[in-house]
PDB file of N, CA and C in Angstrom:
ATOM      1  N   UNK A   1      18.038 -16.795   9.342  1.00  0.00           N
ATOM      2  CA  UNK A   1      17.450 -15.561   9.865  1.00  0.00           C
ATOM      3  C   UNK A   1      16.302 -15.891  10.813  1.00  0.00           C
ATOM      4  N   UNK A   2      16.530 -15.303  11.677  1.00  0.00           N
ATOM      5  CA  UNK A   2      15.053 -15.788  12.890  1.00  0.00           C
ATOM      6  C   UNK A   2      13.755 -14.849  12.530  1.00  0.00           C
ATOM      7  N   UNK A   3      12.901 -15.732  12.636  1.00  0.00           N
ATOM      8  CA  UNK A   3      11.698 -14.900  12.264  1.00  0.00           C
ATOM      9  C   UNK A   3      11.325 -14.929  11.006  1.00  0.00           C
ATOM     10  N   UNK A   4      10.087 -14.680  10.257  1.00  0.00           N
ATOM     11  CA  UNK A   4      10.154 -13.955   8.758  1.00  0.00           C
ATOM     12  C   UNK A   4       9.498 -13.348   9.040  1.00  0.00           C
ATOM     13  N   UNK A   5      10.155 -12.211   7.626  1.00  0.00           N
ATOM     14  CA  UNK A   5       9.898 -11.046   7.431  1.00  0.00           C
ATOM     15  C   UNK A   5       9.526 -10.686   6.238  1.00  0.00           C
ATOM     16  N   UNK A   6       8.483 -10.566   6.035  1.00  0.00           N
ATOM     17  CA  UNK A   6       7.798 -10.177   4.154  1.00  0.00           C
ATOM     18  C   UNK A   6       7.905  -8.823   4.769  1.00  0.00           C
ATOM     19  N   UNK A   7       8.541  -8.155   3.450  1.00  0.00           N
ATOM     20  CA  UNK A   7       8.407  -6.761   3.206  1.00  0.00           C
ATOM     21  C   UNK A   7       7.504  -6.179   2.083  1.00  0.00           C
ATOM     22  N   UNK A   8       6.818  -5.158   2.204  1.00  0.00           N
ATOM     23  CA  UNK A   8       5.733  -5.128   1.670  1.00  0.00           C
ATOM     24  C   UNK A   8       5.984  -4.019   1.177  1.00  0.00           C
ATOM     25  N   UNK A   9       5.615  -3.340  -0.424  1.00  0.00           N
ATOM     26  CA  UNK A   9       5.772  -2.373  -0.837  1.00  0.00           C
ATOM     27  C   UNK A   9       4.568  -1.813  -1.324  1.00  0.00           C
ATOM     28  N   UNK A  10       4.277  -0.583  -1.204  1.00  0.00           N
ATOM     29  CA  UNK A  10       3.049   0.082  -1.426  1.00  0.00           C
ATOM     30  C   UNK A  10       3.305   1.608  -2.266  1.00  0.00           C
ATOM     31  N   UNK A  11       2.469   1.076  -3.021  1.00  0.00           N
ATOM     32  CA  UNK A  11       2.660   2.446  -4.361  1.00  0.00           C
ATOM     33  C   UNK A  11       1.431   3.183  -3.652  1.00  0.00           C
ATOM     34  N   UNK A  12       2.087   4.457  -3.483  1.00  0.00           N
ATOM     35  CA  UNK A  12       0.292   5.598  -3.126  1.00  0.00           C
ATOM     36  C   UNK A  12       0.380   6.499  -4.415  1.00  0.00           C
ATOM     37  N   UNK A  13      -0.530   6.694  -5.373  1.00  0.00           N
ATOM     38  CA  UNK A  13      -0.780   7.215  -5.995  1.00  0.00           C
ATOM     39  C   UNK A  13      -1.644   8.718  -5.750  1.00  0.00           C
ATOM     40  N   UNK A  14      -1.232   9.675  -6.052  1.00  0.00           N
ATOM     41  CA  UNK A  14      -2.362  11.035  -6.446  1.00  0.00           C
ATOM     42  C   UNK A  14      -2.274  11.539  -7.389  1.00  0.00           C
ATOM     43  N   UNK A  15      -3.073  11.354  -7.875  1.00  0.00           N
ATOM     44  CA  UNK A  15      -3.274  11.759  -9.211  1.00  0.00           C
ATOM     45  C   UNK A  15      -4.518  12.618  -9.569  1.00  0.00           C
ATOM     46  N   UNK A  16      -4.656  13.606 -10.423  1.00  0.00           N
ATOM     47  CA  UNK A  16      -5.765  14.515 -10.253  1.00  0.00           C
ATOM     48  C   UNK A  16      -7.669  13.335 -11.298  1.00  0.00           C
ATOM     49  N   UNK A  17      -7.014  12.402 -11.901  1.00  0.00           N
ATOM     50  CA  UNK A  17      -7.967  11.563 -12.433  1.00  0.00           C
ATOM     51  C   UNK A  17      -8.001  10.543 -11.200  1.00  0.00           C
ATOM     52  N   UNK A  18      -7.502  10.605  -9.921  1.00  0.00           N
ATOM     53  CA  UNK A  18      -7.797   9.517  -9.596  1.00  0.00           C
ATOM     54  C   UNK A  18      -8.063  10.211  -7.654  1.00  0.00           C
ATOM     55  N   UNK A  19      -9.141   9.789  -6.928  1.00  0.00           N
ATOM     56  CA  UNK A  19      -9.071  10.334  -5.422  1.00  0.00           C
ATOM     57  C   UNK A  19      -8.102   9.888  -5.471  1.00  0.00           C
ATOM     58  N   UNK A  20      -7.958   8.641  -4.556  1.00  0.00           N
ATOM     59  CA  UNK A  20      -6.835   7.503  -4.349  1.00  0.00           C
ATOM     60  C   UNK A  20      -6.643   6.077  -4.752  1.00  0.00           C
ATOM     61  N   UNK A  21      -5.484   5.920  -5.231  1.00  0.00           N
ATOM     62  CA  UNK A  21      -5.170   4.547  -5.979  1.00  0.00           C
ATOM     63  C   UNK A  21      -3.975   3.896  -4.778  1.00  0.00           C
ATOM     64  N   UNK A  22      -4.072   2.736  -4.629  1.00  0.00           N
ATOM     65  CA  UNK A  22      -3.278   1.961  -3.667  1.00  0.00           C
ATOM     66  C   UNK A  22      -3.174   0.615  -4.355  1.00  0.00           C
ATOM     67  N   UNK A  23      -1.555   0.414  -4.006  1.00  0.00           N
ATOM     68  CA  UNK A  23      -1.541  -1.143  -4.690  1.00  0.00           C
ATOM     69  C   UNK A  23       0.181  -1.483  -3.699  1.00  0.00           C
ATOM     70  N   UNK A  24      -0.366  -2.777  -3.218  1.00  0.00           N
ATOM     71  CA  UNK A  24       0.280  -3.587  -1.881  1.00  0.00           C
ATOM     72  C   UNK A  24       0.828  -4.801  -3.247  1.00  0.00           C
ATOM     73  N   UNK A  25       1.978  -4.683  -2.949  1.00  0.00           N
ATOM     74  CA  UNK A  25       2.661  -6.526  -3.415  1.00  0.00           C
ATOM     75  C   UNK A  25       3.815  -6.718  -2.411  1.00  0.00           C
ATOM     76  N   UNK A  26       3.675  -7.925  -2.347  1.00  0.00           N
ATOM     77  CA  UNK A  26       4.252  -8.727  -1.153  1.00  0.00           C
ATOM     78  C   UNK A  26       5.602  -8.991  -1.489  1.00  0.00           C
ATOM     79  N   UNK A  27       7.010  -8.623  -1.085  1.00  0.00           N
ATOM     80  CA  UNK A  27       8.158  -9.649  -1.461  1.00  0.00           C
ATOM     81  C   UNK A  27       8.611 -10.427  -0.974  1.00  0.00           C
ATOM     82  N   UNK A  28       8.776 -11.731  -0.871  1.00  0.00           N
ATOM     83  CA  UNK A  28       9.814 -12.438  -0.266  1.00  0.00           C
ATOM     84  C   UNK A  28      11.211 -11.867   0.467  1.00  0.00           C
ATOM     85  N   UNK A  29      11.759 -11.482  -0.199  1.00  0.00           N
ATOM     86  CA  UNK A  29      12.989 -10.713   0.358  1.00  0.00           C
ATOM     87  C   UNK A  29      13.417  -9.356  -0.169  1.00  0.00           C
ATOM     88  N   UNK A  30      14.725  -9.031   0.040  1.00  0.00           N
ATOM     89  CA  UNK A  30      14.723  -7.648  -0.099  1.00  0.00           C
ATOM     90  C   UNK A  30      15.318  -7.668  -1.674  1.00  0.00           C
ATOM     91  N   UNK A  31      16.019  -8.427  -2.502  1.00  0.00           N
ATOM     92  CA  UNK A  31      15.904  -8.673  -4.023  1.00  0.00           C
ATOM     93  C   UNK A  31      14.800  -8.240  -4.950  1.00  0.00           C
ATOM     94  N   UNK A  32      13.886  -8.912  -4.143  1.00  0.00           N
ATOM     95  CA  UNK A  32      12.394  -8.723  -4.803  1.00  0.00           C
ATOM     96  C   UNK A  32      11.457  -7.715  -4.275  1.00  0.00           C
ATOM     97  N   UNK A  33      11.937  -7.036  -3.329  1.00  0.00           N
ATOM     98  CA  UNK A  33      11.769  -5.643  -3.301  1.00  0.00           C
ATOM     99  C   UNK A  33      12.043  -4.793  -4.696  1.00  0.00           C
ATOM    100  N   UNK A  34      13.527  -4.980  -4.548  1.00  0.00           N
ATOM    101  CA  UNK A  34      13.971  -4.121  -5.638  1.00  0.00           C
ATOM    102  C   UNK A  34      13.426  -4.418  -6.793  1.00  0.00           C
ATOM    103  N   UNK A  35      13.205  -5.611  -7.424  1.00  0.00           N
ATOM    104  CA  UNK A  35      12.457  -6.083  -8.679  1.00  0.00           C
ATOM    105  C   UNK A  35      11.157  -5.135  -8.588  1.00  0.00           C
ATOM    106  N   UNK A  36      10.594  -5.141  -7.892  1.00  0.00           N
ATOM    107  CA  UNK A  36       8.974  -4.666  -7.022  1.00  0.00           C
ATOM    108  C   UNK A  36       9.324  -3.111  -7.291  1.00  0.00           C
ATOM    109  N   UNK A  37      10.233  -2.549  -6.924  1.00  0.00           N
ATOM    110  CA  UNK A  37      10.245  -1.302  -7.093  1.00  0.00           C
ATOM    111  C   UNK A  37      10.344  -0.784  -8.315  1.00  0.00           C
ATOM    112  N   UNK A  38      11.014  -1.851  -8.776  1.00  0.00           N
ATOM    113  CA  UNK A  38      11.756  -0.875 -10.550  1.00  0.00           C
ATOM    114  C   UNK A  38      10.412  -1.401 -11.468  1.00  0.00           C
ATOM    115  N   UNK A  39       9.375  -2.261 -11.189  1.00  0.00           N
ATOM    116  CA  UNK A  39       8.503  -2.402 -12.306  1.00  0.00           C
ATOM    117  C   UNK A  39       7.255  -1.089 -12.099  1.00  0.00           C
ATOM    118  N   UNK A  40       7.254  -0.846 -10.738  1.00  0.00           N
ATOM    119  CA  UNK A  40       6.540   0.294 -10.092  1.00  0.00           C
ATOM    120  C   UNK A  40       7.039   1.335 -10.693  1.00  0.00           C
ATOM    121  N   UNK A  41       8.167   1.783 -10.652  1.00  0.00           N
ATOM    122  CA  UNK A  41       8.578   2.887 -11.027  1.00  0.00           C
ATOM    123  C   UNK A  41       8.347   2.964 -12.852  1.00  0.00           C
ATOM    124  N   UNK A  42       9.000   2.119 -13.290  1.00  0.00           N
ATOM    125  CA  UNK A  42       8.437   2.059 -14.519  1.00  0.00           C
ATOM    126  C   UNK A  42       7.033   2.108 -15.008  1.00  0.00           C
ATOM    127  N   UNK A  43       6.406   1.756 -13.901  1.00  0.00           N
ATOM    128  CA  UNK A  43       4.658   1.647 -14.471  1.00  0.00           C
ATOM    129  C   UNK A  43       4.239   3.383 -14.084  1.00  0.00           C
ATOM    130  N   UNK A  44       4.877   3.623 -13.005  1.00  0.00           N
ATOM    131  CA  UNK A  44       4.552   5.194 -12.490  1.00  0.00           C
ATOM    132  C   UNK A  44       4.938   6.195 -14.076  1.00  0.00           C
ATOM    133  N   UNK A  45       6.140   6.053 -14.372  1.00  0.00           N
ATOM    134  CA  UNK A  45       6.790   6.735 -14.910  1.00  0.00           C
ATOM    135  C   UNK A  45       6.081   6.686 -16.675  1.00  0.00           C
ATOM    136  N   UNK A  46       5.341   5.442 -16.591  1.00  0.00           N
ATOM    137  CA  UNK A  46       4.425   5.246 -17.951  1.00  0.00           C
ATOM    138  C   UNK A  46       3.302   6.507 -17.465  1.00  0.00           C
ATOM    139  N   UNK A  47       2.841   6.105 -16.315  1.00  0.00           N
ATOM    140  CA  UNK A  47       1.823   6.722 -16.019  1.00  0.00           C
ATOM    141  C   UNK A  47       1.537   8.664 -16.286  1.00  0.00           C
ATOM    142  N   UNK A  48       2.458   9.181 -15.932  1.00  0.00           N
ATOM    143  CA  UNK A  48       2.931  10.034 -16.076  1.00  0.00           C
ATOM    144  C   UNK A  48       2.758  11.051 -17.430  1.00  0.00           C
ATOM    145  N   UNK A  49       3.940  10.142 -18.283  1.00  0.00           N
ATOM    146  CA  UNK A  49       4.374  10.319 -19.661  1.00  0.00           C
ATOM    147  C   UNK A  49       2.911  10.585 -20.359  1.00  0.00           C
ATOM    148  N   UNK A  50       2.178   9.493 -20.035  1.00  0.00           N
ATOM    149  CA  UNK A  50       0.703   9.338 -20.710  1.00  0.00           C
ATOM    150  C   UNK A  50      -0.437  10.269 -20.254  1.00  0.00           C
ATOM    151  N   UNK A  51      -0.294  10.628 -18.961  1.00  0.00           N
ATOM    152  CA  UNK A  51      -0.938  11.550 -18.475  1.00  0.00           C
ATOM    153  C   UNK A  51      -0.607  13.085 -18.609  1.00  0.00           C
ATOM    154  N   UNK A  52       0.502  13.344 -18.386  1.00  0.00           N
ATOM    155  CA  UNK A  52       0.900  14.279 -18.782  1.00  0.00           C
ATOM    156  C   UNK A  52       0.618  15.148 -17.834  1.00  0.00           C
ATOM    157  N   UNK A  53       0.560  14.787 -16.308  1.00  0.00           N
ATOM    158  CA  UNK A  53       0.213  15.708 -15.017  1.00  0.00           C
ATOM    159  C   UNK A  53       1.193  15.398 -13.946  1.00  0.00           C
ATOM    160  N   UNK A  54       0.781  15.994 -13.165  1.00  0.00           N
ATOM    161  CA  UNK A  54       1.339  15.981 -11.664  1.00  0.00           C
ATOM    162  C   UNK A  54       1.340  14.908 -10.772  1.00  0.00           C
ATOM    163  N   UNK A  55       2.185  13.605 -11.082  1.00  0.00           N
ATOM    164  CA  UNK A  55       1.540  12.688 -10.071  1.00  0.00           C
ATOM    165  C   UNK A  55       3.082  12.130  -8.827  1.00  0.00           C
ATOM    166  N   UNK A  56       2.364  12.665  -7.863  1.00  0.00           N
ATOM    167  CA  UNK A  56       3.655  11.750  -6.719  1.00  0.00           C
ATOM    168  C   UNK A  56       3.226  10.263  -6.422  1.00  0.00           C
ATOM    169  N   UNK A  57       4.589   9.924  -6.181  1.00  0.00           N
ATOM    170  CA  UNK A  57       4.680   8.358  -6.127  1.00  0.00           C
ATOM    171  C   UNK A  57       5.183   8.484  -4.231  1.00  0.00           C
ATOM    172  N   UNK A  58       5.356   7.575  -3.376  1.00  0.00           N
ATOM    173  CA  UNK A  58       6.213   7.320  -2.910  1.00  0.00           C
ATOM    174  C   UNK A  58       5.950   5.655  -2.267  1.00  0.00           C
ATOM    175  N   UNK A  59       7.132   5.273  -1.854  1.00  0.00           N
ATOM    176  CA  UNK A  59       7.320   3.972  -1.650  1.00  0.00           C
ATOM    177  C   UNK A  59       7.450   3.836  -0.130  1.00  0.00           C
ATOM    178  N   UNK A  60       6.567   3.054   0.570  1.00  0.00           N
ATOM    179  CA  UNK A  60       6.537   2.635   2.309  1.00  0.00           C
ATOM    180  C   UNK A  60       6.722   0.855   2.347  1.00  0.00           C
ATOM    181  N   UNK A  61       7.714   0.784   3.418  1.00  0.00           N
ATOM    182  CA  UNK A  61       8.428  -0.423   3.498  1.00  0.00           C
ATOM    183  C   UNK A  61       7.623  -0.746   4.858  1.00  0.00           C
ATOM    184  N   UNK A  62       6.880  -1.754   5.090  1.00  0.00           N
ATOM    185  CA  UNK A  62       5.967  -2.382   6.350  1.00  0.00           C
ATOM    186  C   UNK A  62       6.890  -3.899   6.580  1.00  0.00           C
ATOM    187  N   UNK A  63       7.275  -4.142   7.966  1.00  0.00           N
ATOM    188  CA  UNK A  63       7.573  -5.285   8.203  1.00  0.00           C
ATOM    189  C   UNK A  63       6.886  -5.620   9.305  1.00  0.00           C
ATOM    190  N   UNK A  64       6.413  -7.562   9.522  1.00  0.00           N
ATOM    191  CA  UNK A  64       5.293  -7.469  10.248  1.00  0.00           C
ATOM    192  C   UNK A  64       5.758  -8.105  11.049  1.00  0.00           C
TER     193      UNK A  64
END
């Protein structure tokens, strides 16, 4: 593949306990994207359950 390309995944959090929460992890490839996503989602989805509010997630893909 010419070039590299880290793809970068970014959780934005809003949450009413929180202004803003941001968290950047780096993947190697697009595998570990997906790894990257499903522990996110799972940590969101803890988050949630435990909170017991309104919180959006969404996921932005940056290539540099």
């Amino acid at each position: 593949m010419p070039g590299d390309v880290n793809p970068v995944v970014c959780l934005l959090l809003e949450h009413e306990a929180f202004s803003k929460g941001r968290c950047n992890l780096e993947a190697k490839s697009k595998n570990e994207v997906s790894k990257v996503k499903i522990k996110l989602q799972t940590f969101f989805n803890k988050l949630v359950e435990e909170n017991q509010t309104q919180t959006k997630v969404s996921f932005i893909h940056l290539q540099s």
